[in-house]
Protein backbone atom coordinates (compact mmCIF):
# COMPACT_ATOMS: atom_id res chain seq x y z
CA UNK A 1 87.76 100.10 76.86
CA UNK A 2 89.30 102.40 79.76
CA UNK A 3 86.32 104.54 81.44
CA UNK A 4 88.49 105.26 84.54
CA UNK A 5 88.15 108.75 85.50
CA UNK A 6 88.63 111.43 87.88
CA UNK A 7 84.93 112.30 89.05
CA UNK A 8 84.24 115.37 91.19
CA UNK A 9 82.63 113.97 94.52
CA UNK A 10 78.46 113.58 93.35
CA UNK A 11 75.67 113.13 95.36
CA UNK A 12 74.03 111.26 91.94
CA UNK A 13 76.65 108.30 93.02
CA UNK A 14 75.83 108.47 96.50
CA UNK A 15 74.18 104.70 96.69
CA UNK A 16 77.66 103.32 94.99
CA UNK A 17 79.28 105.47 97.29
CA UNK A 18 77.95 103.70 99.92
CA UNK A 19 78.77 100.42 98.89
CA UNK A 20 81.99 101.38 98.28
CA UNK A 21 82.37 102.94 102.22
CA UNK A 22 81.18 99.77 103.37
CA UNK A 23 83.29 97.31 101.03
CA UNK A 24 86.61 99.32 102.48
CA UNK A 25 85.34 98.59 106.35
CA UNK A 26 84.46 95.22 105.66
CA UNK A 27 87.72 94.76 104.33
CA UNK A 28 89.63 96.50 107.74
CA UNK A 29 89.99 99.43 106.50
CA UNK A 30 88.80 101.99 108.38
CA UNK A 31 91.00 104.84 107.10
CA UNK A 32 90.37 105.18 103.31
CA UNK A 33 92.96 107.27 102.09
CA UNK A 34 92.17 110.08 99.45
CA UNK A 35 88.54 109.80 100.54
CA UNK A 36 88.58 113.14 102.82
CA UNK A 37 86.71 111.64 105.41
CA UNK A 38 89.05 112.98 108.43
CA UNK A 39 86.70 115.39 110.26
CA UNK A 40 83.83 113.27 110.46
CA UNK A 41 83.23 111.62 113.63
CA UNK A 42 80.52 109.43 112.31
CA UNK A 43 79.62 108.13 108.66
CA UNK A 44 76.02 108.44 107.50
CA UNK A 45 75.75 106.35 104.37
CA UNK A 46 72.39 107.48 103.58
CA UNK A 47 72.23 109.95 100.39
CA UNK A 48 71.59 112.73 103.16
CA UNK A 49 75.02 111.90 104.55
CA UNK A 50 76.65 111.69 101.26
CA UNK A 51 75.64 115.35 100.36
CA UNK A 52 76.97 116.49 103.63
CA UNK A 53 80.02 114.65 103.00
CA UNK A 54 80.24 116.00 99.12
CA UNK A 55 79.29 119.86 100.18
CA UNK A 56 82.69 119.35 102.67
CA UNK A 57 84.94 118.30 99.91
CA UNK A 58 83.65 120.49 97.36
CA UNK A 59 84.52 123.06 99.85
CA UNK A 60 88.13 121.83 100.80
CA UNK A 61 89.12 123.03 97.00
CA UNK A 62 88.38 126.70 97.42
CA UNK A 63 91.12 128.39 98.93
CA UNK A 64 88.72 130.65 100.68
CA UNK A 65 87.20 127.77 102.80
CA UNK A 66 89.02 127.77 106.57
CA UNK A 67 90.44 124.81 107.19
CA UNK A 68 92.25 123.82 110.21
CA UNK A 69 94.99 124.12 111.68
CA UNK A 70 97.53 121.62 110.07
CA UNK A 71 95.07 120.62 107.36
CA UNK A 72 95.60 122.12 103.57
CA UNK A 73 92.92 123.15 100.88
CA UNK A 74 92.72 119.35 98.53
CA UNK A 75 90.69 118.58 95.52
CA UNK A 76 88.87 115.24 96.07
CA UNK A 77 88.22 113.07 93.37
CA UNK A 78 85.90 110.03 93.22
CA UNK A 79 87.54 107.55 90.89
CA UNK A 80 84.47 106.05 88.79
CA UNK A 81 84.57 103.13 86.09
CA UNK A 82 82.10 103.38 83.69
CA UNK A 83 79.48 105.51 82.03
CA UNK A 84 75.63 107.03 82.93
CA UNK A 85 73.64 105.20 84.90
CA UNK A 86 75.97 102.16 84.70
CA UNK A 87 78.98 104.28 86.55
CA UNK A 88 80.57 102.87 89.25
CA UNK A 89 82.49 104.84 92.09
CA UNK A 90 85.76 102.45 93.00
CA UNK A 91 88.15 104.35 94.44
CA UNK A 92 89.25 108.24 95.82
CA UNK A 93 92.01 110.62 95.00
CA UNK A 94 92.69 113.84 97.42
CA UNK A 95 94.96 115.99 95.67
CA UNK A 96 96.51 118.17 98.25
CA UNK A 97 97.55 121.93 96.94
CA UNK A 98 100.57 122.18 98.94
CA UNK A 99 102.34 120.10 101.69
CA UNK A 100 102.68 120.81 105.43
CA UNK A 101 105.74 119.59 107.33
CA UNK A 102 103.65 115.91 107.85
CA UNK A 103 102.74 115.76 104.15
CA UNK A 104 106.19 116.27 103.21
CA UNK A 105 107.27 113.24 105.86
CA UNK A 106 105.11 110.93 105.54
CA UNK A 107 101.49 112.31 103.59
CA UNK A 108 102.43 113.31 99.97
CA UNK A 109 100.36 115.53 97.53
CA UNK A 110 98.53 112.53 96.40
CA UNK A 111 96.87 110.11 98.31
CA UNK A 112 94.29 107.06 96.66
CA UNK A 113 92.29 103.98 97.00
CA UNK A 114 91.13 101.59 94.96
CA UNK A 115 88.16 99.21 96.80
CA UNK A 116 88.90 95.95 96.95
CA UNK A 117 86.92 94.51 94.62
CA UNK A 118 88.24 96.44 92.14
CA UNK A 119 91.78 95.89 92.94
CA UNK A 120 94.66 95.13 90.40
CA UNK A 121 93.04 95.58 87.08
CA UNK A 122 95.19 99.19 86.32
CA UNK A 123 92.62 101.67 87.78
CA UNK A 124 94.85 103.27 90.97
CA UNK A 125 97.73 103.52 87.65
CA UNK A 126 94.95 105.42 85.83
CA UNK A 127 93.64 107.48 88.41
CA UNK A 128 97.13 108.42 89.62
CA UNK A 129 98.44 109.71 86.31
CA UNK A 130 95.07 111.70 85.70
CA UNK A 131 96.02 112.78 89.46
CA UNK A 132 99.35 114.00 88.43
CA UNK A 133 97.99 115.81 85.32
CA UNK A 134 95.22 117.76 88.03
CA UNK A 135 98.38 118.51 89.82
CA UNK A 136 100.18 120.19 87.00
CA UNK A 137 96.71 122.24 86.29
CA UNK A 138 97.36 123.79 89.51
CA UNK A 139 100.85 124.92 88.61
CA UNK A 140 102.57 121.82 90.96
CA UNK A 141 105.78 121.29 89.38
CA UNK A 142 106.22 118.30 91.15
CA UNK A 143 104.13 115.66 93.67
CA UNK A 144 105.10 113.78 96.70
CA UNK A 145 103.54 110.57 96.43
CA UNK A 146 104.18 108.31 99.72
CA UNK A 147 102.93 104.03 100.25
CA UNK A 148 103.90 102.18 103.14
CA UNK A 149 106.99 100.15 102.60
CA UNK A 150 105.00 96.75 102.61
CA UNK A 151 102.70 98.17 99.82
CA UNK A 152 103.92 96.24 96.58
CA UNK A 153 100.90 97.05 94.62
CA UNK A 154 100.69 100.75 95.39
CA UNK A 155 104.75 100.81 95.06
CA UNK A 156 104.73 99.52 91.88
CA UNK A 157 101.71 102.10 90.85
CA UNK A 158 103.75 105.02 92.00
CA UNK A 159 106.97 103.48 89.62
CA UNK A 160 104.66 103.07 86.66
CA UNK A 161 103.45 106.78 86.73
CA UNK A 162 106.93 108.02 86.66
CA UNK A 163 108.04 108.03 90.66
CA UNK A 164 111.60 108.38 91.59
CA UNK A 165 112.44 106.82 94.65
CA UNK A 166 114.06 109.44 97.19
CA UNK A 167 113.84 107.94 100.46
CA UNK A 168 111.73 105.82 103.57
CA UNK A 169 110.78 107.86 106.74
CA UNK A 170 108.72 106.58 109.24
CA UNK A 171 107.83 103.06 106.85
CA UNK A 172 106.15 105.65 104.26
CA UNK A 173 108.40 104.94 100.86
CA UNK A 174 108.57 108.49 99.22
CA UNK A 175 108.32 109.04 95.74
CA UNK A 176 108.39 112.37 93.11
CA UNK A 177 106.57 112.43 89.91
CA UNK A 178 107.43 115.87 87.82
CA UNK A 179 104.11 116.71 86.71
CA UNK A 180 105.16 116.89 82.94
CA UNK A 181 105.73 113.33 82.38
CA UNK A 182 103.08 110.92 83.54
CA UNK A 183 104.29 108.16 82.32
């Protein structure tokens, strides 16, 4: 049975939260995409931190919150697996309201990340339709959803949920999903 889902970002999932911050490091990767972590110079992975860092992207979806300059209002998501207690987080969506001239090169309306452990058993597929479906709740016709061109996993992801190939710039493949047909 499927339990992936879109979670708003939860301070009750702050100690898998953690885990899942530190699996992505171990791993190399610094820069978790979708995970809104940008302004933060420094990562506390204590609950404290993780309310701080849950208050900020709570905030980033309210188009009255100041942002700045180049950044756009984006409704995080924490993709979970699983139910009560038992829920895991395993992964982030950001679901950016509208596209500056970098998200339209290279950044997208979408961007996600599946931890490593829980790699290749359909939940960035999952998460990225329920992504486009957020979209369309918004009133996006249409997303930009970008990988880098070495990405085969994330590619293929993008082409399951609908993506039509329009072009490469910069080694960021571009894709559009209309937001009626997920796939």
């Amino acid at each position: 049975c499927d339990m992936t889902e879109l979670s708003r970002p939860d301070v009750a999932l702050a100690a898998s939260w953690a885990e899942a911050i530190g699996e992505f490091h171990a791993a190399g990767e610094q820069h978790i995409h979708g995970a809104g972590l940008w302004g933060l110079d420094t990562l506390d992975v204590t609950e404290a931190g993780c309310r701080r860092v849950v208050d900020v992207l709570r905030a980033q979806a309210d188009p009255a919150t100041p942002l700045p300059e180049g950044k756009v209002h984006s409704t995080y998501f924490w993709i979970t697996d699983g139910v009560g207690p038992d829920r895991e987080l395993i992964g982030f969506l950001a679901l950016r309201h509208e596209l500056t001239a970098w998200l339209l090169e290279e950044g997208g309306h979408i961007g996600y990340a599946v931890r490593p452990s829980r790699r290749r058993e359909g939940h960035a597929t999952r998460a990225l339709r329920l992504g486009v479906r957020a979209a369309a709740g918004l009133g996006i016709d249409r997303v930009l959803v970008t990988c880098e061109e070495d990405n085969h996993g994330s590619r293929r992801t993008i082409e399951r949920c609908g993506g039509r190939y329009e072009d490469t710039r910069n080694g960021k493949r571009r894709y559009w999903i209309d937001t009626d047909r997920t796939g």
